[in-house]
PDB file of N, CA and C in Angstrom:
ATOM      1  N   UNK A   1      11.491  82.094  -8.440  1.00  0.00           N
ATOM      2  CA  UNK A   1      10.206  81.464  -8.161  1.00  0.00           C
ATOM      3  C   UNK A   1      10.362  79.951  -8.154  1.00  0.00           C
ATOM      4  N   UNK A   2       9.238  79.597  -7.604  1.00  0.00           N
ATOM      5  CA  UNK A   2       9.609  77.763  -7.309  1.00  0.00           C
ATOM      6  C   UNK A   2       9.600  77.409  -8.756  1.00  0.00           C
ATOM      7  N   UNK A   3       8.675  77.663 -10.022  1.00  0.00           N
ATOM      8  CA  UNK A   3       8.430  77.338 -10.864  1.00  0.00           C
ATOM      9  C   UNK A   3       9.959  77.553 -12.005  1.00  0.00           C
ATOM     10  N   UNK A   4      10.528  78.463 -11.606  1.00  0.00           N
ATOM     11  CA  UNK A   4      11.630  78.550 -12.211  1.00  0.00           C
ATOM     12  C   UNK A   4      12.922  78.071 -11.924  1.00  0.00           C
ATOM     13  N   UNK A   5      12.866  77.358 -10.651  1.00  0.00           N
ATOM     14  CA  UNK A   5      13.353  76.317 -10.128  1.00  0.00           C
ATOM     15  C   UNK A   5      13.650  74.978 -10.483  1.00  0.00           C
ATOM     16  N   UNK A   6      12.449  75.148 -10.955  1.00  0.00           N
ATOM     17  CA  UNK A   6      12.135  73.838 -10.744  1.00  0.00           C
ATOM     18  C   UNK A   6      12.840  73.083 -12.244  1.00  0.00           C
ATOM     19  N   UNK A   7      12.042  74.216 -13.484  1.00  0.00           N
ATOM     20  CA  UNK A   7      12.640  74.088 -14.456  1.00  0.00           C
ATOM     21  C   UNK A   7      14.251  74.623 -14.590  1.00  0.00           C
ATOM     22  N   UNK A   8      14.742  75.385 -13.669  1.00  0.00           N
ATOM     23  CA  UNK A   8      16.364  75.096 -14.069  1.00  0.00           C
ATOM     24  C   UNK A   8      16.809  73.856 -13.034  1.00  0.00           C
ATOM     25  N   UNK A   9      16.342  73.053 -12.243  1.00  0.00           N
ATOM     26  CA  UNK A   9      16.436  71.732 -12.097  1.00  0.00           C
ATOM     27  C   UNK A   9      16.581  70.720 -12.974  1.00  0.00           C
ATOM     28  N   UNK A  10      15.396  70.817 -13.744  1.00  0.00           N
ATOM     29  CA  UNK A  10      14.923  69.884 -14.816  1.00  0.00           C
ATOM     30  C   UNK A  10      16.110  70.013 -15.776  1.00  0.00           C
ATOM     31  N   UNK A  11      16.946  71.086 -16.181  1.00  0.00           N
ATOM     32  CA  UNK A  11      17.505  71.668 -16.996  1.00  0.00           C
ATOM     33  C   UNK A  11      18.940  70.817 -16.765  1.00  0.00           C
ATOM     34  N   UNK A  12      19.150  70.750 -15.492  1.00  0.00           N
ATOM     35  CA  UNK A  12      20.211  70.590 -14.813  1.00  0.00           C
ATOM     36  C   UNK A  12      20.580  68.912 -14.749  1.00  0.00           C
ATOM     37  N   UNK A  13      19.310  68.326 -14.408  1.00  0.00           N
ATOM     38  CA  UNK A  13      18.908  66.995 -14.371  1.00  0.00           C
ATOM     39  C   UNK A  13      19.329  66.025 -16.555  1.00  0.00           C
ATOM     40  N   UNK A  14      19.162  66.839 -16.728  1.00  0.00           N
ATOM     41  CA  UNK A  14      19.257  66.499 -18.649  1.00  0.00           C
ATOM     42  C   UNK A  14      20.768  66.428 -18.686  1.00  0.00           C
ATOM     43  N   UNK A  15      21.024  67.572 -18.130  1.00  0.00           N
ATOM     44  CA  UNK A  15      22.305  67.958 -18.971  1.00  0.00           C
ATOM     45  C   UNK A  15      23.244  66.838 -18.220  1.00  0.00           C
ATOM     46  N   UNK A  16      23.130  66.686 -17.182  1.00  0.00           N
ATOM     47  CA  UNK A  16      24.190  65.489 -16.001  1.00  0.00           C
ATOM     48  C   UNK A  16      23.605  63.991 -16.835  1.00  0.00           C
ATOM     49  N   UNK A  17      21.900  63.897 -17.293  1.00  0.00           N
ATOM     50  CA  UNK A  17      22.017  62.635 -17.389  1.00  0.00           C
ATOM     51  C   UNK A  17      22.044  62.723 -19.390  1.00  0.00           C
ATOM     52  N   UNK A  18      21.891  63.642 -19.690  1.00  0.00           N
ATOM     53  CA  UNK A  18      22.835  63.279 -21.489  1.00  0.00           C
ATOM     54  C   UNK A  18      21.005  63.564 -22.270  1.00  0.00           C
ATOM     55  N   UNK A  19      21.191  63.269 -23.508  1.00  0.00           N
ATOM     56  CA  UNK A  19      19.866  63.064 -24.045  1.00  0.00           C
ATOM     57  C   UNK A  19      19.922  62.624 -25.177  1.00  0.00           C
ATOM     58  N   UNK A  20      18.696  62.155 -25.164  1.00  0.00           N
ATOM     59  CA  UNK A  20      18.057  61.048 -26.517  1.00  0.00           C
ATOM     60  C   UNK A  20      18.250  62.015 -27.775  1.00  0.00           C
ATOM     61  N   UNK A  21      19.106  60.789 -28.315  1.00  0.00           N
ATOM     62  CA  UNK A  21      19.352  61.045 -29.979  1.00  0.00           C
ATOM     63  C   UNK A  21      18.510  60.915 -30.569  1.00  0.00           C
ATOM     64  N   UNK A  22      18.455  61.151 -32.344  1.00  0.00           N
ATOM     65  CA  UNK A  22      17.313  60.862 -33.092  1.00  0.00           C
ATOM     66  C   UNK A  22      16.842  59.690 -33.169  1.00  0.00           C
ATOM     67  N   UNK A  23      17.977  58.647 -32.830  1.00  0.00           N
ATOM     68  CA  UNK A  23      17.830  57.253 -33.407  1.00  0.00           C
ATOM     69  C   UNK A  23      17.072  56.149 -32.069  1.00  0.00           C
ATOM     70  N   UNK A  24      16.738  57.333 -31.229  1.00  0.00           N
ATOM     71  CA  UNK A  24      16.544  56.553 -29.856  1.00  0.00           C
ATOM     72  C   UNK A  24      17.583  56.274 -28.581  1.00  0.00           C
ATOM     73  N   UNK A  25      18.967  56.184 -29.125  1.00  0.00           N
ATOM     74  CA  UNK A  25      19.825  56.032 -28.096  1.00  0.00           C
ATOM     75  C   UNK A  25      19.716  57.141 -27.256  1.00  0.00           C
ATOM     76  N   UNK A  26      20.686  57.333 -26.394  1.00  0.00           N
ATOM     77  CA  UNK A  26      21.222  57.750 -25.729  1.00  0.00           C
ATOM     78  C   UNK A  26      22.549  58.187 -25.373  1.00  0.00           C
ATOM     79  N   UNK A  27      22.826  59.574 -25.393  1.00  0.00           N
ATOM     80  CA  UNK A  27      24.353  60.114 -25.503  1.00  0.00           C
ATOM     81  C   UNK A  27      24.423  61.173 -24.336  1.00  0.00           C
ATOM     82  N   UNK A  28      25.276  61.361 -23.784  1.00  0.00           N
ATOM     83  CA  UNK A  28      25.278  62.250 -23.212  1.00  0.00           C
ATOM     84  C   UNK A  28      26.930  61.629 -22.012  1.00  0.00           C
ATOM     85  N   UNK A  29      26.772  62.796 -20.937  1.00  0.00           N
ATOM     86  CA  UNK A  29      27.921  62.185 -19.478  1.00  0.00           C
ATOM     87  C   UNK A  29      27.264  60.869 -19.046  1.00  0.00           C
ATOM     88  N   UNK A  30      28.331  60.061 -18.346  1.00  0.00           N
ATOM     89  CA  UNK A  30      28.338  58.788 -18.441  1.00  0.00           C
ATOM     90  C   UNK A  30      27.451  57.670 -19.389  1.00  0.00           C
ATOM     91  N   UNK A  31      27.147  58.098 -20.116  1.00  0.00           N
ATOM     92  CA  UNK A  31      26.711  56.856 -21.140  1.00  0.00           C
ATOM     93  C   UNK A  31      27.946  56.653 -21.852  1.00  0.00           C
ATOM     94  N   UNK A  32      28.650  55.277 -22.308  1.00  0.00           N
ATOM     95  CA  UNK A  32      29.112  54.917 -23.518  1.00  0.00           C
ATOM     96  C   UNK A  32      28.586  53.731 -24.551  1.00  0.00           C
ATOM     97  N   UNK A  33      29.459  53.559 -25.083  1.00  0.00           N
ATOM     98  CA  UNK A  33      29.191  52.244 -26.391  1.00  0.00           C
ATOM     99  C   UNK A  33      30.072  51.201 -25.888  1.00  0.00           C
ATOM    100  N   UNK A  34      29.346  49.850 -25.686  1.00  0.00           N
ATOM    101  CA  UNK A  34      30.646  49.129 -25.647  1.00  0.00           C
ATOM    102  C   UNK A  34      30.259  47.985 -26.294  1.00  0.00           C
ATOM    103  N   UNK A  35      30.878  48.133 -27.813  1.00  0.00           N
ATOM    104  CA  UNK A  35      30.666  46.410 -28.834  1.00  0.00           C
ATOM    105  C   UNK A  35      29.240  46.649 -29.191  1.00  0.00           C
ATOM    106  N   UNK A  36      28.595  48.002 -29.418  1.00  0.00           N
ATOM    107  CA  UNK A  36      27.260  48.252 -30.188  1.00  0.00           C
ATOM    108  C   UNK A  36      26.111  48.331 -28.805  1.00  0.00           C
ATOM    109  N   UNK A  37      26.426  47.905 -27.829  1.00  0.00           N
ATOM    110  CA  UNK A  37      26.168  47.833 -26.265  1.00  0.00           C
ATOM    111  C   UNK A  37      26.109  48.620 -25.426  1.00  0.00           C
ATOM    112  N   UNK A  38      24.931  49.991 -25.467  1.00  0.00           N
ATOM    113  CA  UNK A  38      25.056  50.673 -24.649  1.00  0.00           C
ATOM    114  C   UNK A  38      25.121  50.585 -22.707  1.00  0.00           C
ATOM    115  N   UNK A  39      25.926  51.090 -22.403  1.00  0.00           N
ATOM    116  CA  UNK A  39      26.866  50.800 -20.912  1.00  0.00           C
ATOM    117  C   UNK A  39      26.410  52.014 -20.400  1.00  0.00           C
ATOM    118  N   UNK A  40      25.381  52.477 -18.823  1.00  0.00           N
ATOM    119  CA  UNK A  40      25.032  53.310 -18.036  1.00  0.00           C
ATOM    120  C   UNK A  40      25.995  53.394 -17.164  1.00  0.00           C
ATOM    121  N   UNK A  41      27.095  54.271 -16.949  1.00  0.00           N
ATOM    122  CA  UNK A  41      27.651  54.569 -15.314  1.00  0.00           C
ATOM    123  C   UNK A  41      26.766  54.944 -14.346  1.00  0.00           C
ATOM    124  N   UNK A  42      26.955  53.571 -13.309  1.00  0.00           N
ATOM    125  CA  UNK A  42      25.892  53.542 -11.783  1.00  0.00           C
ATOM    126  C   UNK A  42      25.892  54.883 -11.648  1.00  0.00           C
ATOM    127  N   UNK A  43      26.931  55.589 -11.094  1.00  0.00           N
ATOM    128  CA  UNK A  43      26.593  56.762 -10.827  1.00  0.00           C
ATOM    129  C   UNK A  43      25.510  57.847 -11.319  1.00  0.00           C
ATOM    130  N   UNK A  44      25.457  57.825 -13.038  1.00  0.00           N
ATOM    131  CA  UNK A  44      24.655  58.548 -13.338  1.00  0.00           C
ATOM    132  C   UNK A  44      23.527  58.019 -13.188  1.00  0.00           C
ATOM    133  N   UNK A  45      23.378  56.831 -13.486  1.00  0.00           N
ATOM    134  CA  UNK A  45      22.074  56.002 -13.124  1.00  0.00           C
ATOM    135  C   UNK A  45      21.467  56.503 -11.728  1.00  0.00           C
ATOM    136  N   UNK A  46      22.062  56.349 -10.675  1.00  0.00           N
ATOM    137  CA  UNK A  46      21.566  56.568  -9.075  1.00  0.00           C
ATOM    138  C   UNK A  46      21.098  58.298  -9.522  1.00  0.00           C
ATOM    139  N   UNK A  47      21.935  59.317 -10.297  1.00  0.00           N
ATOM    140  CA  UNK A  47      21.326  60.448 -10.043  1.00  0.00           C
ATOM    141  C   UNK A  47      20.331  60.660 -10.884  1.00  0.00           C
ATOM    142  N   UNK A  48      19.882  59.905 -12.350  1.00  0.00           N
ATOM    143  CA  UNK A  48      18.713  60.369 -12.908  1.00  0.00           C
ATOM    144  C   UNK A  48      17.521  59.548 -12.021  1.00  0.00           C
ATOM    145  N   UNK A  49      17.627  58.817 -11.105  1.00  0.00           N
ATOM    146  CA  UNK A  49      16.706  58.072 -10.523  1.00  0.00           C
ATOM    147  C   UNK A  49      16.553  59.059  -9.480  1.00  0.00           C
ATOM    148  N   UNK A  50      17.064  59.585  -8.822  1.00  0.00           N
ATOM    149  CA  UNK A  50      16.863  60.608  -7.632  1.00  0.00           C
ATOM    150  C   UNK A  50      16.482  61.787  -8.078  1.00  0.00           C
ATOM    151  N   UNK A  51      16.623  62.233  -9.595  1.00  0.00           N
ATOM    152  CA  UNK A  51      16.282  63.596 -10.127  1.00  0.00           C
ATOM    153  C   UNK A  51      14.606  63.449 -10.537  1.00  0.00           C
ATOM    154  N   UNK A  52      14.431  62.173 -10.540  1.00  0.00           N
ATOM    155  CA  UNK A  52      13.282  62.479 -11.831  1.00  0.00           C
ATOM    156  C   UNK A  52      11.953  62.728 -10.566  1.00  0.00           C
ATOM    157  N   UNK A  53      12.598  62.068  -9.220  1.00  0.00           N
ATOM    158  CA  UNK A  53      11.466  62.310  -8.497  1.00  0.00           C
ATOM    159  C   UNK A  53      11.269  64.338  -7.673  1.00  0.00           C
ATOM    160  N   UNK A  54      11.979  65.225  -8.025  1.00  0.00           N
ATOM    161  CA  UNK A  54      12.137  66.381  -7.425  1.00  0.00           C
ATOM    162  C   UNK A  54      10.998  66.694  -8.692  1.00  0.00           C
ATOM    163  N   UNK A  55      10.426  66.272  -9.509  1.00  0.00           N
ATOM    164  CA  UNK A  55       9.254  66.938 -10.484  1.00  0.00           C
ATOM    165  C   UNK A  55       7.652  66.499  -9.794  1.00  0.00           C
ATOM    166  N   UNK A  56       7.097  67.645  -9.578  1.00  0.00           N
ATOM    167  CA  UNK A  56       5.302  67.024  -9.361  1.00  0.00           C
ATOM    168  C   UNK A  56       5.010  66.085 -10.106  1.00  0.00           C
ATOM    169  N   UNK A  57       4.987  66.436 -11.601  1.00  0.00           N
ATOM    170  CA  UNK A  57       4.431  65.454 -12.446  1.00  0.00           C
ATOM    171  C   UNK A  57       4.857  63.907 -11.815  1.00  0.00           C
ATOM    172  N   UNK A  58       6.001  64.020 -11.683  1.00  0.00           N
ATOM    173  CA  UNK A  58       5.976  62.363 -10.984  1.00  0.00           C
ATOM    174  C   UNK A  58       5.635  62.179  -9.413  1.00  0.00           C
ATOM    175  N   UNK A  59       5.462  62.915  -8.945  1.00  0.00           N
ATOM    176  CA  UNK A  59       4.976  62.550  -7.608  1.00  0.00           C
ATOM    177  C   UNK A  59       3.350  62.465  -7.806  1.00  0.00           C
ATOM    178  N   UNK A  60       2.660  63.181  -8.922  1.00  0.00           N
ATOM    179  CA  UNK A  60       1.207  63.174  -9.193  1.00  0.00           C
ATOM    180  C   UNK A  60       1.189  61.646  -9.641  1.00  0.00           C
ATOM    181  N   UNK A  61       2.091  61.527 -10.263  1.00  0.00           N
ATOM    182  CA  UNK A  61       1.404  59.696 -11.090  1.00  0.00           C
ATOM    183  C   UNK A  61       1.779  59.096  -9.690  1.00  0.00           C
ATOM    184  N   UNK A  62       2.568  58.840  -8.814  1.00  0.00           N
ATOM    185  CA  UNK A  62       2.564  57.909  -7.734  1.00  0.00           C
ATOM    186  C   UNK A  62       1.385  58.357  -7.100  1.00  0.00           C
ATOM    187  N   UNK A  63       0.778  59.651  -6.370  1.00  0.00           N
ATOM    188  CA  UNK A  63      -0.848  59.975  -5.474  1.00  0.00           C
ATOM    189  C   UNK A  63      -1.734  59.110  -6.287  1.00  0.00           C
ATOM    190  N   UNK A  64      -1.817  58.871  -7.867  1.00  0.00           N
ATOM    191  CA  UNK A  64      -2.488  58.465  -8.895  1.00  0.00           C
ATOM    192  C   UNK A  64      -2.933  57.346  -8.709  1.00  0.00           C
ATOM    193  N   UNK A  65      -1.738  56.561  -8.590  1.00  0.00           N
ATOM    194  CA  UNK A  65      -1.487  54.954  -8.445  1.00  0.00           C
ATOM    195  C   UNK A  65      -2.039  54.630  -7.438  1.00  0.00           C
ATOM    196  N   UNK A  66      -3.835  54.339  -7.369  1.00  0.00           N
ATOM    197  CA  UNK A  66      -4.625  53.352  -6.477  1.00  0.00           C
ATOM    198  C   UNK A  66      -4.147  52.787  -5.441  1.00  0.00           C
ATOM    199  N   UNK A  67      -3.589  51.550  -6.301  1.00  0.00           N
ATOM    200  CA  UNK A  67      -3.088  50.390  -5.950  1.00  0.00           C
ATOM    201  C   UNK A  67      -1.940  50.695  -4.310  1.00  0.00           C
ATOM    202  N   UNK A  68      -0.955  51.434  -5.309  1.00  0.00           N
ATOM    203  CA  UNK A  68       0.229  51.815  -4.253  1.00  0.00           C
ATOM    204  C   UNK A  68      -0.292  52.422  -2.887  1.00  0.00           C
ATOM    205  N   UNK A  69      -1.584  53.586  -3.295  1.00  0.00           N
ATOM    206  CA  UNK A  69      -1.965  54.603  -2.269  1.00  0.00           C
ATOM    207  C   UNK A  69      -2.811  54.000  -1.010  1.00  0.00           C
ATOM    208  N   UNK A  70      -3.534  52.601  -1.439  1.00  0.00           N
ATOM    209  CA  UNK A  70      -4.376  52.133  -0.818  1.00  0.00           C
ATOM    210  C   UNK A  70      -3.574  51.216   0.088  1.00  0.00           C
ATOM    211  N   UNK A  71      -2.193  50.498  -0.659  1.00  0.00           N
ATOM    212  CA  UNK A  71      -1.164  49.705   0.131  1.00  0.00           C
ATOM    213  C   UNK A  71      -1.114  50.671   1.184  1.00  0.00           C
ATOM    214  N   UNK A  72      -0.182  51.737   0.849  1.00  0.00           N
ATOM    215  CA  UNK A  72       0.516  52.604   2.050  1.00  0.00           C
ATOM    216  C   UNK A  72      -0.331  52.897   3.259  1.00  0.00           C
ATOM    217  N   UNK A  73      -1.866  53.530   2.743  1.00  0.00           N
ATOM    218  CA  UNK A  73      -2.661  53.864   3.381  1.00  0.00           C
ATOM    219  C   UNK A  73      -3.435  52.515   4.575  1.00  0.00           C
ATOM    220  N   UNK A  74      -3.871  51.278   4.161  1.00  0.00           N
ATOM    221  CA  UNK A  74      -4.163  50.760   5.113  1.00  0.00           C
ATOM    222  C   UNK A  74      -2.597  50.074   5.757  1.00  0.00           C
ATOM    223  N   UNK A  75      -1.822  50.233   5.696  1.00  0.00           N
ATOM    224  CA  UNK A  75      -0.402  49.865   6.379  1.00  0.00           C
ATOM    225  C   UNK A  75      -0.231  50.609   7.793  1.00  0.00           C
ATOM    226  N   UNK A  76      -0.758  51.986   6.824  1.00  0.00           N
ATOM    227  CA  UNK A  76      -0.545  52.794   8.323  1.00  0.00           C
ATOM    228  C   UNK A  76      -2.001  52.912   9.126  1.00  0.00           C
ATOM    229  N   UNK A  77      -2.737  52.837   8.865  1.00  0.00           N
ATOM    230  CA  UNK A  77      -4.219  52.761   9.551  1.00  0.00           C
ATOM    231  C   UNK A  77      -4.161  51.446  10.787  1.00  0.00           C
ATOM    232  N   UNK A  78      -4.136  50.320   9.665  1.00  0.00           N
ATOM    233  CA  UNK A  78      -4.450  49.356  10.310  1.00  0.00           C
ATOM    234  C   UNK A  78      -3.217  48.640  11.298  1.00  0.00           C
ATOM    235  N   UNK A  79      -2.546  49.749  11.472  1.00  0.00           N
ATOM    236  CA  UNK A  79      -1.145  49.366  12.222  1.00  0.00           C
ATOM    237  C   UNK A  79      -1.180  50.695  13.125  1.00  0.00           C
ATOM    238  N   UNK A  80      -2.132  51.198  13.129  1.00  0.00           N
ATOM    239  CA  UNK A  80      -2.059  52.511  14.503  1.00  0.00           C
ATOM    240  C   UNK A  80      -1.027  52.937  15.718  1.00  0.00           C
ATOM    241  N   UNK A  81      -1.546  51.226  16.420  1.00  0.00           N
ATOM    242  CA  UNK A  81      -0.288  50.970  17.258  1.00  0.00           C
ATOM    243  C   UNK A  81       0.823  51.110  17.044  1.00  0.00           C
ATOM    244  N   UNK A  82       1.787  50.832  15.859  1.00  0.00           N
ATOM    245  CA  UNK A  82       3.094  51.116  15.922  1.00  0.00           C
ATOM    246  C   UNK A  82       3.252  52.603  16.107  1.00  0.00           C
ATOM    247  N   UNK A  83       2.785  53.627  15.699  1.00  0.00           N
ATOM    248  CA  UNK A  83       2.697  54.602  15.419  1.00  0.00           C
ATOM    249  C   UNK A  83       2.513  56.537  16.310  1.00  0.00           C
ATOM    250  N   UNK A  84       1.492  55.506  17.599  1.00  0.00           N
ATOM    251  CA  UNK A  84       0.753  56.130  18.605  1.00  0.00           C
ATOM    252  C   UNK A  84       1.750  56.900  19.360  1.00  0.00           C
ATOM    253  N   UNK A  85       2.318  57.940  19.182  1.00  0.00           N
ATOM    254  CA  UNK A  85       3.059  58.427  20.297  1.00  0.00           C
ATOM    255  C   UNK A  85       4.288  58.425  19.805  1.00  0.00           C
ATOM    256  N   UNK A  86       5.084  58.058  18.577  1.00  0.00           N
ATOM    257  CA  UNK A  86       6.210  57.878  17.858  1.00  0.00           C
ATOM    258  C   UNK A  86       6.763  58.895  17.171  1.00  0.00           C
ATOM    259  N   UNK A  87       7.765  59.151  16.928  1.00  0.00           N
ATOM    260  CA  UNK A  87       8.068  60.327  16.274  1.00  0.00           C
ATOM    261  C   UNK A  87       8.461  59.924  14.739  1.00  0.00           C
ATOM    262  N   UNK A  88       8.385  60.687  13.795  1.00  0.00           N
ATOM    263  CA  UNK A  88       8.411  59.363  12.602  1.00  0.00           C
ATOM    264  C   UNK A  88       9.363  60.400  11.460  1.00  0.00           C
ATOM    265  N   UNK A  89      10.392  60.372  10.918  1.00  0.00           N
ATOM    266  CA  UNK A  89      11.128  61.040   9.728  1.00  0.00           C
ATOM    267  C   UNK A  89      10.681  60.296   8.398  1.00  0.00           C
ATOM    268  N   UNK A  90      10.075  61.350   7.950  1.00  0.00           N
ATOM    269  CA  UNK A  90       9.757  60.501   6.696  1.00  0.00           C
ATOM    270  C   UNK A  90      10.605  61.224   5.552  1.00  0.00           C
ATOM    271  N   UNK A  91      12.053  60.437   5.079  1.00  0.00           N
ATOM    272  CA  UNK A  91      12.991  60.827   4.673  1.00  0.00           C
ATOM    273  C   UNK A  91      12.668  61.172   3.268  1.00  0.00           C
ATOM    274  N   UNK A  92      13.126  61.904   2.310  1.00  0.00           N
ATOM    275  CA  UNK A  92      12.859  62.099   0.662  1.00  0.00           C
ATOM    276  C   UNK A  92      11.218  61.862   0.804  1.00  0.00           C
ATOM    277  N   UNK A  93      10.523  63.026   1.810  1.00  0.00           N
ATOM    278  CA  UNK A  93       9.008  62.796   1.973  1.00  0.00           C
ATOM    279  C   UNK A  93       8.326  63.308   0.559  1.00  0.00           C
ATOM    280  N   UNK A  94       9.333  63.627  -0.597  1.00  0.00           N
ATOM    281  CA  UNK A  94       8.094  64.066  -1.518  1.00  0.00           C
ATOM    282  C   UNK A  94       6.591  64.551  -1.556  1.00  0.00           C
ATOM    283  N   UNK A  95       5.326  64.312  -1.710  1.00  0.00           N
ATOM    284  CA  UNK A  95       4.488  64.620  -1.545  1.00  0.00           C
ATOM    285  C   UNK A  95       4.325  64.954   0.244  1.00  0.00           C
ATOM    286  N   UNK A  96       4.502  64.352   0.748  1.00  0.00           N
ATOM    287  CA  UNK A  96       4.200  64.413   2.269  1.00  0.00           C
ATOM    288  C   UNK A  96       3.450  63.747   3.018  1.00  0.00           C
ATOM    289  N   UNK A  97       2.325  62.707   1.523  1.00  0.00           N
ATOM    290  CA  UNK A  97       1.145  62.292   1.928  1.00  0.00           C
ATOM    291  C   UNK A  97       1.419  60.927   3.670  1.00  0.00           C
ATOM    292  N   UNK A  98       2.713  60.242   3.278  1.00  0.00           N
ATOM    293  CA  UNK A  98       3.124  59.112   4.818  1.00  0.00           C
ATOM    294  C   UNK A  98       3.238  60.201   5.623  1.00  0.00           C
ATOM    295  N   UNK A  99       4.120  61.604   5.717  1.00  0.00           N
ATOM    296  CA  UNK A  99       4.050  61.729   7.307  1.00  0.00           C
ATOM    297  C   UNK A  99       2.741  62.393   7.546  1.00  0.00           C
ATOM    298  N   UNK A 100       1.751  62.947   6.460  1.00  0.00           N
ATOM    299  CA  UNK A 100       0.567  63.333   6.640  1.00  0.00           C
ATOM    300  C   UNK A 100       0.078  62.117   7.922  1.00  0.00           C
ATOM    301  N   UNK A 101      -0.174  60.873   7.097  1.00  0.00           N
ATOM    302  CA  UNK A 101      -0.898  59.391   7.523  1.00  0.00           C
ATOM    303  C   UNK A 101      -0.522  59.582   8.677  1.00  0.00           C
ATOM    304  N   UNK A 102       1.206  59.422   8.577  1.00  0.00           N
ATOM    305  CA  UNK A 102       1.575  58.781  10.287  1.00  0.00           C
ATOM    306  C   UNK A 102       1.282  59.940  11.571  1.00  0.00           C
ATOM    307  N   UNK A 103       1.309  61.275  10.897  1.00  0.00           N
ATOM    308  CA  UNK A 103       0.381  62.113  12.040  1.00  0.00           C
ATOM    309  C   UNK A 103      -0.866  61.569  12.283  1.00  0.00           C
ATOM    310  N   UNK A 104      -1.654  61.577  11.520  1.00  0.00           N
ATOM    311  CA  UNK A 104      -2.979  61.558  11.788  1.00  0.00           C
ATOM    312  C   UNK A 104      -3.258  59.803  12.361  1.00  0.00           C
ATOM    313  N   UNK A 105      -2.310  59.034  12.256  1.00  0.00           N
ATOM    314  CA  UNK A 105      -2.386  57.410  13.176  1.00  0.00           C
ATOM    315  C   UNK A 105      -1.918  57.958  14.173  1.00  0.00           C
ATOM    316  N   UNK A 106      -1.359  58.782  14.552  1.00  0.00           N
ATOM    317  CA  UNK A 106      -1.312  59.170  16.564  1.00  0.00           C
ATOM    318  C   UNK A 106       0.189  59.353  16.753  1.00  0.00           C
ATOM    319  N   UNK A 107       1.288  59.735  15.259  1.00  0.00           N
ATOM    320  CA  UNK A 107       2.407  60.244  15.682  1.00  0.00           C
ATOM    321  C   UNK A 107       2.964  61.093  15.898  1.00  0.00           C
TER     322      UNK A 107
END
């Protein structure tokens, strides 16, 4: 089921990016210590940043976010023209809500 998916995602997403100790740090694959200085390997960094968005809960707080929704939204309204007749990939579309927009501006 998607729901069980989703959570052996989530599952999957922890275990690659490590987890919080009692003390607050952080242990896990690519984290180390360096001189009391905790040190992130980019790599794992780029994948807990790409994991955390495959959860609703975070795609609900971005629909959430006013501010952001009202940017995106008159961007594509009030820019029709670019749009009219265009074919448009809306890449890592998460929610769906831009290629929703850019259909309904005339793409």
């Amino acid at each position: 089921s998607t729901l069980l998916n989703s959570h052996s995602t989530h599952r999957e997403c922890k275990r690659e990016m490590g987890s919080s100790s009692a003390n607050g740090g952080v242990t896990g694959a690519g984290y180390r210590s360096s001189g009391g200085v905790g040190v992130v390997d980019k790599g794992v960094d780029f994948a807990n940043y790409f994991c955390t968005y495959a959860f609703l809960y975070h795609q609900k707080d971005m629909l959430s976010d006013r501010v952001r929704m009202d940017a995106y939204f008159n961007s594509v309204f009030q820019n029709k023209h670019h749009f009219i007749g265009k074919t448009v990939l809306d890449v890592g579309t998460g929610s769906g809500i831009l290629a929703i927009w850019a259909a309904q501006a005339g793409a």
